[in-house]
PDB file of N, CA and C in Angstrom:
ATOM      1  N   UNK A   1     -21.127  46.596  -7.598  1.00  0.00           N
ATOM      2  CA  UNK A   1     -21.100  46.656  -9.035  1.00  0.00           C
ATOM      3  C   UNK A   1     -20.036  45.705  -9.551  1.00  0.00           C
ATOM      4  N   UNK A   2     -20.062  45.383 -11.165  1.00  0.00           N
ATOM      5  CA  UNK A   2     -19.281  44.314 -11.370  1.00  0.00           C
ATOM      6  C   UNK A   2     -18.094  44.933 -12.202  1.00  0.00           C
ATOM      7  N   UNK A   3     -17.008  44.390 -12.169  1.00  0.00           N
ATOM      8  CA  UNK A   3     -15.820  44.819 -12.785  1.00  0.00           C
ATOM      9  C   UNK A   3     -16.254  44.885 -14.324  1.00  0.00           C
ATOM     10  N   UNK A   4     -17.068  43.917 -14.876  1.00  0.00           N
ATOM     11  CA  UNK A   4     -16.790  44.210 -16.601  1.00  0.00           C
ATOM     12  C   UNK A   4     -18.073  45.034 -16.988  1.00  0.00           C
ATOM     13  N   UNK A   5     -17.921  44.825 -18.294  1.00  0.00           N
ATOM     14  CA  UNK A   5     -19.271  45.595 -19.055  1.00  0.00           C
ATOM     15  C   UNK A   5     -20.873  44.859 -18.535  1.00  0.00           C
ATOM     16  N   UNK A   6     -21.496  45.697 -18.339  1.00  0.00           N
ATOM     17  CA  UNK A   6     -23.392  44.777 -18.606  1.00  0.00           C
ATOM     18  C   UNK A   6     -23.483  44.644 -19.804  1.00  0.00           C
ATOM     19  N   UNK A   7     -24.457  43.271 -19.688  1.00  0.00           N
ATOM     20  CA  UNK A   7     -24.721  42.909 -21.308  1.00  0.00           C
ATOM     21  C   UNK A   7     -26.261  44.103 -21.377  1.00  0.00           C
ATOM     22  N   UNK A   8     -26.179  43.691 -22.830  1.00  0.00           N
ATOM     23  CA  UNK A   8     -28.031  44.584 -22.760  1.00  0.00           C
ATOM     24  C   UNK A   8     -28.834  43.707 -22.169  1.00  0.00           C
ATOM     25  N   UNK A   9     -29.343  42.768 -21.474  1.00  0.00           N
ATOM     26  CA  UNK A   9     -30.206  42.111 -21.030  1.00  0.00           C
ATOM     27  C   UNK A   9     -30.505  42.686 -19.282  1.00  0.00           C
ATOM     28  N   UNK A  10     -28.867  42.964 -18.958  1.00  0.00           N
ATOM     29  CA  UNK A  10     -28.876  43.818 -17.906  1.00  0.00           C
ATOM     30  C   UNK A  10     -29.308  45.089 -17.855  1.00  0.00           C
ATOM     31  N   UNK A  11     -28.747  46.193 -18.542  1.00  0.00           N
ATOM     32  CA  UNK A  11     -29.154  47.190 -19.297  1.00  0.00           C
ATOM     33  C   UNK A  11     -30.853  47.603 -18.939  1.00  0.00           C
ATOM     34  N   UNK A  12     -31.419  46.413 -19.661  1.00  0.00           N
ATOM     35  CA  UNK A  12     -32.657  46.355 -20.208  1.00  0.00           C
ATOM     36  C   UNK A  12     -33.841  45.940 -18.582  1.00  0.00           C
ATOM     37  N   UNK A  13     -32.709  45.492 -18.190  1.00  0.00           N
ATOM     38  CA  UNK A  13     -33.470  44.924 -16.372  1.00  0.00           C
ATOM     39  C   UNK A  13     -33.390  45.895 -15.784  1.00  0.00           C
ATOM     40  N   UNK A  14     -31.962  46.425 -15.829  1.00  0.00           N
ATOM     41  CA  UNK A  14     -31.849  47.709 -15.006  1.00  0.00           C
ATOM     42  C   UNK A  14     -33.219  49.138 -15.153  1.00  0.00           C
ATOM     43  N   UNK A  15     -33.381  49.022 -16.980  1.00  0.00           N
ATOM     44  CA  UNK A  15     -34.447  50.328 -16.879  1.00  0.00           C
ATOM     45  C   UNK A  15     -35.692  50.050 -16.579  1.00  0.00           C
ATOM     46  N   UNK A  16     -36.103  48.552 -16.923  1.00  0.00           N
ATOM     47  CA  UNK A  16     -37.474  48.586 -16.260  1.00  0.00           C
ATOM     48  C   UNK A  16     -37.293  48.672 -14.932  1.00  0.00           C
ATOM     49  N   UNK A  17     -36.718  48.063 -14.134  1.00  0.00           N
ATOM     50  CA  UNK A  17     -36.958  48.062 -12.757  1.00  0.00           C
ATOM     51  C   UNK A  17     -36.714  49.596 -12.072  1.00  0.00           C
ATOM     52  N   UNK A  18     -36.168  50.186 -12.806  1.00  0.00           N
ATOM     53  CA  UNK A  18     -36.156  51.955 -12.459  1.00  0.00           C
ATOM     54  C   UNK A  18     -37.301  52.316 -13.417  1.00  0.00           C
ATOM     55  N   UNK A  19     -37.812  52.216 -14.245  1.00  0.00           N
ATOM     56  CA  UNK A  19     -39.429  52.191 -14.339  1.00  0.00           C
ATOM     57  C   UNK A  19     -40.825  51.538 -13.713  1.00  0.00           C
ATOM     58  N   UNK A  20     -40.353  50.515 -13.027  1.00  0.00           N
ATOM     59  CA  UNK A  20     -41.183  50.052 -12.154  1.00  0.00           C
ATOM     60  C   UNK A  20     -41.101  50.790 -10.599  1.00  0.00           C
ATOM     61  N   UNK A  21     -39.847  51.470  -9.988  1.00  0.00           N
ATOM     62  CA  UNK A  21     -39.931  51.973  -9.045  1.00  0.00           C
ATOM     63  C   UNK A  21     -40.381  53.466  -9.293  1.00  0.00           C
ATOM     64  N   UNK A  22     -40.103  53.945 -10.603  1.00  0.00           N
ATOM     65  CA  UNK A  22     -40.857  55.531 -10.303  1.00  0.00           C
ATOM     66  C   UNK A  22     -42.643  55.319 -10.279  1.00  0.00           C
ATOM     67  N   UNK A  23     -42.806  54.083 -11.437  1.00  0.00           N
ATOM     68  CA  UNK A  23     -44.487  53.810 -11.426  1.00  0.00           C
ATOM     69  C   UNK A  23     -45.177  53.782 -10.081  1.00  0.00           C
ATOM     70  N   UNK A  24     -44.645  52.533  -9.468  1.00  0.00           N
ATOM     71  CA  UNK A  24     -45.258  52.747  -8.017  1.00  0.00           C
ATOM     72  C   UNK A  24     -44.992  53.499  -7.331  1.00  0.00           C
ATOM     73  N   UNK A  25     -43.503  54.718  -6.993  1.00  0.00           N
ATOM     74  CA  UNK A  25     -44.155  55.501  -5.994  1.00  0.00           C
ATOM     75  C   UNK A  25     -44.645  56.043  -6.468  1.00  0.00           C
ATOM     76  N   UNK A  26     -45.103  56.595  -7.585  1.00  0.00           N
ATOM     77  CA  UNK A  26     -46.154  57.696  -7.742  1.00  0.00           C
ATOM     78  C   UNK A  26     -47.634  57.026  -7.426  1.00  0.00           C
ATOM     79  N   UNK A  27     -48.046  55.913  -7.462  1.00  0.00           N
ATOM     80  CA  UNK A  27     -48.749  55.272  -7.409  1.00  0.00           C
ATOM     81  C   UNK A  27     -49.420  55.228  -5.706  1.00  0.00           C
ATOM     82  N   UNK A  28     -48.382  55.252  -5.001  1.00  0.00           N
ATOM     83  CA  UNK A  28     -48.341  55.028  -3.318  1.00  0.00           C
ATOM     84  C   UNK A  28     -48.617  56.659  -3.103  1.00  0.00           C
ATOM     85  N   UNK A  29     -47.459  57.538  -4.118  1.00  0.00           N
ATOM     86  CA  UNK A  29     -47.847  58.818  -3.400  1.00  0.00           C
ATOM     87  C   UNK A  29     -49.630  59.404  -4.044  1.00  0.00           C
ATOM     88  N   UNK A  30     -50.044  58.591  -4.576  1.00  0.00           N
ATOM     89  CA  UNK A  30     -51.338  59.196  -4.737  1.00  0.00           C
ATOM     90  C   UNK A  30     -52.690  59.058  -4.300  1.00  0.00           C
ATOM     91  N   UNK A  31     -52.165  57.712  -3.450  1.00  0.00           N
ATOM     92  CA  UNK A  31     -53.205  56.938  -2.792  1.00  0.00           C
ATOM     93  C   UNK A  31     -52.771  57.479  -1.258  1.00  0.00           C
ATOM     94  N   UNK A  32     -51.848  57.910  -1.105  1.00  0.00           N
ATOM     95  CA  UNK A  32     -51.556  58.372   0.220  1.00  0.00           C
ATOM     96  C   UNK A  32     -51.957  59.611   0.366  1.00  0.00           C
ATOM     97  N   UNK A  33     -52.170  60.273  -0.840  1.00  0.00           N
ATOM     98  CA  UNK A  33     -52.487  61.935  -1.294  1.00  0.00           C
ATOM     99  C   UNK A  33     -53.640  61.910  -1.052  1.00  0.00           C
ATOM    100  N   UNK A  34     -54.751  60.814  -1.627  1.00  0.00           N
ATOM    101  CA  UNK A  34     -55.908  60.655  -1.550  1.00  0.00           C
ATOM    102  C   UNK A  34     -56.615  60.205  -0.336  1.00  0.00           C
ATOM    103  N   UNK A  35     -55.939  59.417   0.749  1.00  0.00           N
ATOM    104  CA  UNK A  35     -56.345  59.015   1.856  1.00  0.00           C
ATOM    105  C   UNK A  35     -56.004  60.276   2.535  1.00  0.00           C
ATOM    106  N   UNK A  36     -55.390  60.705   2.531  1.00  0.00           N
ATOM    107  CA  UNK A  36     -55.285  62.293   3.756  1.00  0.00           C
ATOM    108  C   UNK A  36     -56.015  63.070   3.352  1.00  0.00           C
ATOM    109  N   UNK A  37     -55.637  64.039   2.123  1.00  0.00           N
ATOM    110  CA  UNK A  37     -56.606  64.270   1.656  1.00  0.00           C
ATOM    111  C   UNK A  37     -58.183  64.655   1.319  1.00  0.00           C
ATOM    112  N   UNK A  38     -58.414  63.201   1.205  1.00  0.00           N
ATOM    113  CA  UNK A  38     -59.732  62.941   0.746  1.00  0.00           C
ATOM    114  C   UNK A  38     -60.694  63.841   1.028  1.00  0.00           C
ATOM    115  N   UNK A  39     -60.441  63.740   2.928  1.00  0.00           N
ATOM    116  CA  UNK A  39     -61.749  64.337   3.400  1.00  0.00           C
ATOM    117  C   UNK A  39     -62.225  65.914   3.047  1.00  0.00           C
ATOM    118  N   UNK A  40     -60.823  66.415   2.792  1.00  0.00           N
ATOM    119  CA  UNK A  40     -60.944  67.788   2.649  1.00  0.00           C
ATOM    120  C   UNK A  40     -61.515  68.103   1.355  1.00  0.00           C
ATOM    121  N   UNK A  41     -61.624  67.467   0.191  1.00  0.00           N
ATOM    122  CA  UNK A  41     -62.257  66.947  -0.996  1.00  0.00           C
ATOM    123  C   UNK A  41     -64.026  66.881  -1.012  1.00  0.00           C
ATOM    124  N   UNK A  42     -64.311  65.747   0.467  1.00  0.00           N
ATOM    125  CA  UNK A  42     -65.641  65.473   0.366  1.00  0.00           C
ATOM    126  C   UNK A  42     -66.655  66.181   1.316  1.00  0.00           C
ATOM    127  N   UNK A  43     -65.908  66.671   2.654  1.00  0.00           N
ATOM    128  CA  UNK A  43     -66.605  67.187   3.620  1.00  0.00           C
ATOM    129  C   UNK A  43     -66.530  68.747   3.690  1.00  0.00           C
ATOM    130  N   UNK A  44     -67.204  69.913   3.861  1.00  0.00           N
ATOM    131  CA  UNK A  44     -66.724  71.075   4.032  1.00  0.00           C
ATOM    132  C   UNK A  44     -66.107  71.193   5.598  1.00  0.00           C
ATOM    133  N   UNK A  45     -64.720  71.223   5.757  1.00  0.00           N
ATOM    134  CA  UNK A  45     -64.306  71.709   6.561  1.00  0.00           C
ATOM    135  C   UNK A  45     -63.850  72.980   6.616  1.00  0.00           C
ATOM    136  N   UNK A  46     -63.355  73.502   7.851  1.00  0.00           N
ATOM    137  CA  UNK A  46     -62.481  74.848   7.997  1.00  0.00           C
ATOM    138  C   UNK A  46     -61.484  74.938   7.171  1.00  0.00           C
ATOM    139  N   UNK A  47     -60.833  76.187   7.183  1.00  0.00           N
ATOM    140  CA  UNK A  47     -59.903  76.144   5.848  1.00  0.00           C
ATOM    141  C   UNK A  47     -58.469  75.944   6.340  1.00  0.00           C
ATOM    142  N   UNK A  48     -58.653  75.959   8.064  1.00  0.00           N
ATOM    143  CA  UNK A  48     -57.205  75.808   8.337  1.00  0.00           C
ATOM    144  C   UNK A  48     -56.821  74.057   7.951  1.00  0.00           C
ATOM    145  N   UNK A  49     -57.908  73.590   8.627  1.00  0.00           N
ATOM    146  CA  UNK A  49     -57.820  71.858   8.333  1.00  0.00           C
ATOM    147  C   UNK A  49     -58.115  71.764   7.156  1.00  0.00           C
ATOM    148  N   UNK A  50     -58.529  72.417   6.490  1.00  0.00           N
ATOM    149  CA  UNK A  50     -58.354  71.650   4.428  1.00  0.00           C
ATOM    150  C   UNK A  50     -57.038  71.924   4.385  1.00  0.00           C
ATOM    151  N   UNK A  51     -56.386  73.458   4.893  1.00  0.00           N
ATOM    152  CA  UNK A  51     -54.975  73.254   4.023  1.00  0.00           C
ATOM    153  C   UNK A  51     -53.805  72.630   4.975  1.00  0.00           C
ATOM    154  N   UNK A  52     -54.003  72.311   5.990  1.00  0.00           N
ATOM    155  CA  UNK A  52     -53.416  70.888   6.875  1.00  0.00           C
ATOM    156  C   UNK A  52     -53.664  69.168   6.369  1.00  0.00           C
ATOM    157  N   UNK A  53     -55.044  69.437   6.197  1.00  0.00           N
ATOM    158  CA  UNK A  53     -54.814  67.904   5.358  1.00  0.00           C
ATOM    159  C   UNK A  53     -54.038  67.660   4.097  1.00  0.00           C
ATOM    160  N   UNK A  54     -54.862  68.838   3.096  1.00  0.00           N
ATOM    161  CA  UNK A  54     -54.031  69.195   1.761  1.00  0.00           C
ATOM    162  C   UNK A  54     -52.299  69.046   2.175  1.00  0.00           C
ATOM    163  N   UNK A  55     -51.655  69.877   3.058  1.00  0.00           N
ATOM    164  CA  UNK A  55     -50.366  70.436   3.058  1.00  0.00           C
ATOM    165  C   UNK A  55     -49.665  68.870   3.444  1.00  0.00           C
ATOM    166  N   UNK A  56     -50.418  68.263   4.454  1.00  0.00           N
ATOM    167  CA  UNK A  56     -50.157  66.751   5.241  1.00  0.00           C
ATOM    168  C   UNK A  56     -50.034  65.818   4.211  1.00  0.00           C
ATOM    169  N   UNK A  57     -51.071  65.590   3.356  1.00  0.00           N
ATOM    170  CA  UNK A  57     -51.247  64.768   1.943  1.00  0.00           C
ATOM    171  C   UNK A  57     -50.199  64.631   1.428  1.00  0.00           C
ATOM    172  N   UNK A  58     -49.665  65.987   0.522  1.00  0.00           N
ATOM    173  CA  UNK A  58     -48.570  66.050  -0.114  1.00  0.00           C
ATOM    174  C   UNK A  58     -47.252  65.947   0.690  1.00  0.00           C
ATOM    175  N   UNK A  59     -47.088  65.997   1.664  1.00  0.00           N
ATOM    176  CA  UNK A  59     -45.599  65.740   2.158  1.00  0.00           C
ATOM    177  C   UNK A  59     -45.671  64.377   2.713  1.00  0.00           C
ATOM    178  N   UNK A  60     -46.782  64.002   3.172  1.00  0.00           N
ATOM    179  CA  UNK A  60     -46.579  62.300   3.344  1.00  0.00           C
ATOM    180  C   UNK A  60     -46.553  61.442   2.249  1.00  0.00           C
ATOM    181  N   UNK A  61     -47.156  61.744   1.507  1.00  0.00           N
ATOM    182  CA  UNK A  61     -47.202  61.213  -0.151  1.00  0.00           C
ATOM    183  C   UNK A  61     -46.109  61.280  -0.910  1.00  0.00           C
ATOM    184  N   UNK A  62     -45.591  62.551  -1.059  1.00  0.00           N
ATOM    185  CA  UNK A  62     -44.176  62.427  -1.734  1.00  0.00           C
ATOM    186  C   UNK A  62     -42.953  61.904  -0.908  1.00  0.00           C
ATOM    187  N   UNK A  63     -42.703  62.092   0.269  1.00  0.00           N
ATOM    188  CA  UNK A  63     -42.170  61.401   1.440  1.00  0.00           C
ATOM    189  C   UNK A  63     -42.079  59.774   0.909  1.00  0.00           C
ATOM    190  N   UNK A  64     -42.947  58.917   1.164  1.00  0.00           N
ATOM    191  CA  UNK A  64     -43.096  57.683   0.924  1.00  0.00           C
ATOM    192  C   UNK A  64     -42.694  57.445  -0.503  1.00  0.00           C
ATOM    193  N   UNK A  65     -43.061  58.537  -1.785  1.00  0.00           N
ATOM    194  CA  UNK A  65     -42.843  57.768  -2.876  1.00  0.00           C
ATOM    195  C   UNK A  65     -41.400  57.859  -2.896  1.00  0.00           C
ATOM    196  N   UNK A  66     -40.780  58.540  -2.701  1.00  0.00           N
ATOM    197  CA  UNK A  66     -39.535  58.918  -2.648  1.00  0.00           C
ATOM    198  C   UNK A  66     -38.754  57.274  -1.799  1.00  0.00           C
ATOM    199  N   UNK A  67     -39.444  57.337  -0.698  1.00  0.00           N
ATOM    200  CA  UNK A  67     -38.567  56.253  -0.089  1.00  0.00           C
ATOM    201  C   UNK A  67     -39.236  55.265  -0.550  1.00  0.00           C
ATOM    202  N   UNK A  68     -39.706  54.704  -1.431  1.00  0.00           N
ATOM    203  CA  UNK A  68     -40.591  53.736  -2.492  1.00  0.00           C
ATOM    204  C   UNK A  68     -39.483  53.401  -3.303  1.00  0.00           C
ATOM    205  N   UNK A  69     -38.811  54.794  -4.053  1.00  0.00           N
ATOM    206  CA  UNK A  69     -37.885  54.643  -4.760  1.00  0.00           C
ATOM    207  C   UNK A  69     -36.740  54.153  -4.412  1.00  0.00           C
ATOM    208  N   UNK A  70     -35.864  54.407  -3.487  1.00  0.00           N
ATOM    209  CA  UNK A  70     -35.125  54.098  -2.723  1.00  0.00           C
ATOM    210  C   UNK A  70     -34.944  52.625  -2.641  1.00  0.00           C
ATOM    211  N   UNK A  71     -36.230  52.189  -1.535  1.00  0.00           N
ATOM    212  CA  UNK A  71     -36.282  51.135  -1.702  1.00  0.00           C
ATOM    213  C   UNK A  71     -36.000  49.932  -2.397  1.00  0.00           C
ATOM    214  N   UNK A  72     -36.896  50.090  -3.732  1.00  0.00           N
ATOM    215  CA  UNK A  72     -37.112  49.268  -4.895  1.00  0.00           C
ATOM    216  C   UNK A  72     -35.933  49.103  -5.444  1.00  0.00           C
ATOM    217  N   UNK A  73     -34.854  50.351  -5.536  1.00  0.00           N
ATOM    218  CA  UNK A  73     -33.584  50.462  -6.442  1.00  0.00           C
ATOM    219  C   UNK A  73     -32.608  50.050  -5.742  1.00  0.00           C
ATOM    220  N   UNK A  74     -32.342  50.263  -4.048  1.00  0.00           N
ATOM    221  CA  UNK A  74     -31.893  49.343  -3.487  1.00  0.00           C
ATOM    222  C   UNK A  74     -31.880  47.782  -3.703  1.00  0.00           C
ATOM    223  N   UNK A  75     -32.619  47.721  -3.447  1.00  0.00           N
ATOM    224  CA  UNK A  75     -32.974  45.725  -3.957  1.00  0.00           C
ATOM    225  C   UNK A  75     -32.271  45.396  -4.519  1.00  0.00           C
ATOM    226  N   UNK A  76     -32.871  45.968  -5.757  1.00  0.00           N
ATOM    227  CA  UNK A  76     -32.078  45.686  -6.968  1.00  0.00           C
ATOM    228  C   UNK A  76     -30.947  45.990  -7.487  1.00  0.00           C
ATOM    229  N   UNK A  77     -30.382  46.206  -6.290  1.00  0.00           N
ATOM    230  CA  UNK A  77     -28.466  47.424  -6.561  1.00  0.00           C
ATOM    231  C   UNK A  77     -27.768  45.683  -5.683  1.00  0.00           C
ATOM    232  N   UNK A  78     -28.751  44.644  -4.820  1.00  0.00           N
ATOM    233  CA  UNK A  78     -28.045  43.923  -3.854  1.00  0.00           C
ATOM    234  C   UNK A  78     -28.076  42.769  -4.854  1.00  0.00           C
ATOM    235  N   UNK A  79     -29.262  42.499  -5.582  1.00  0.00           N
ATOM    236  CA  UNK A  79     -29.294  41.666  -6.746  1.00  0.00           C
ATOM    237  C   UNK A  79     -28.018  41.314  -7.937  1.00  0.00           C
ATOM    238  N   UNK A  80     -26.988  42.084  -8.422  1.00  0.00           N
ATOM    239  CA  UNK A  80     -26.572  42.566  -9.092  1.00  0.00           C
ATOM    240  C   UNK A  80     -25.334  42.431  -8.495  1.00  0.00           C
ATOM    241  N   UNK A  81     -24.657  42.551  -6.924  1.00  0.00           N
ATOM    242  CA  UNK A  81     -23.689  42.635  -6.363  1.00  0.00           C
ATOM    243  C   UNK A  81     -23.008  40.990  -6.245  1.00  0.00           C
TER     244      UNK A  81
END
């Protein structure tokens, strides 16, 4: 981080790009939600494997968006340094 004030131009970089990292992980966690998922959606399976895929979906999905976030805000924390 820098010793003086950010101007607003920084400010203004800083919130999109923390709006661009919550957009996409939610974005990753839903396509990841949807690829695990899916099948349990389109095929009748057993109910132990719907709520294993279901249960799998959501923790790999939010998992990744999470480290999506991370990611992205990292970057941009080295940008800035």
């Amino acid at each position: 981080m820098g010793t003086g004030r950010r101007s607003q131009a920084e400010r203004d970089a800083i919130t999109v790009e923390i709006g661009y990292a919550l957009l996409s992980a939610c974005f990753l966690g839903a396509v990841v939600f949807a690829t695990v998922a899916g099948p349990a959606a389109v095929w009748h399976l057993p109910p132990t494997v719907e709520r294993f895929l279901l249960i799998g979906g959501a923790s790999l999905g939010g998992t990744l968006a999470v480290l999506r976030v991370i990611h992205v805000l990292w970057r941009q924390t080295r940008e800035y340094r």
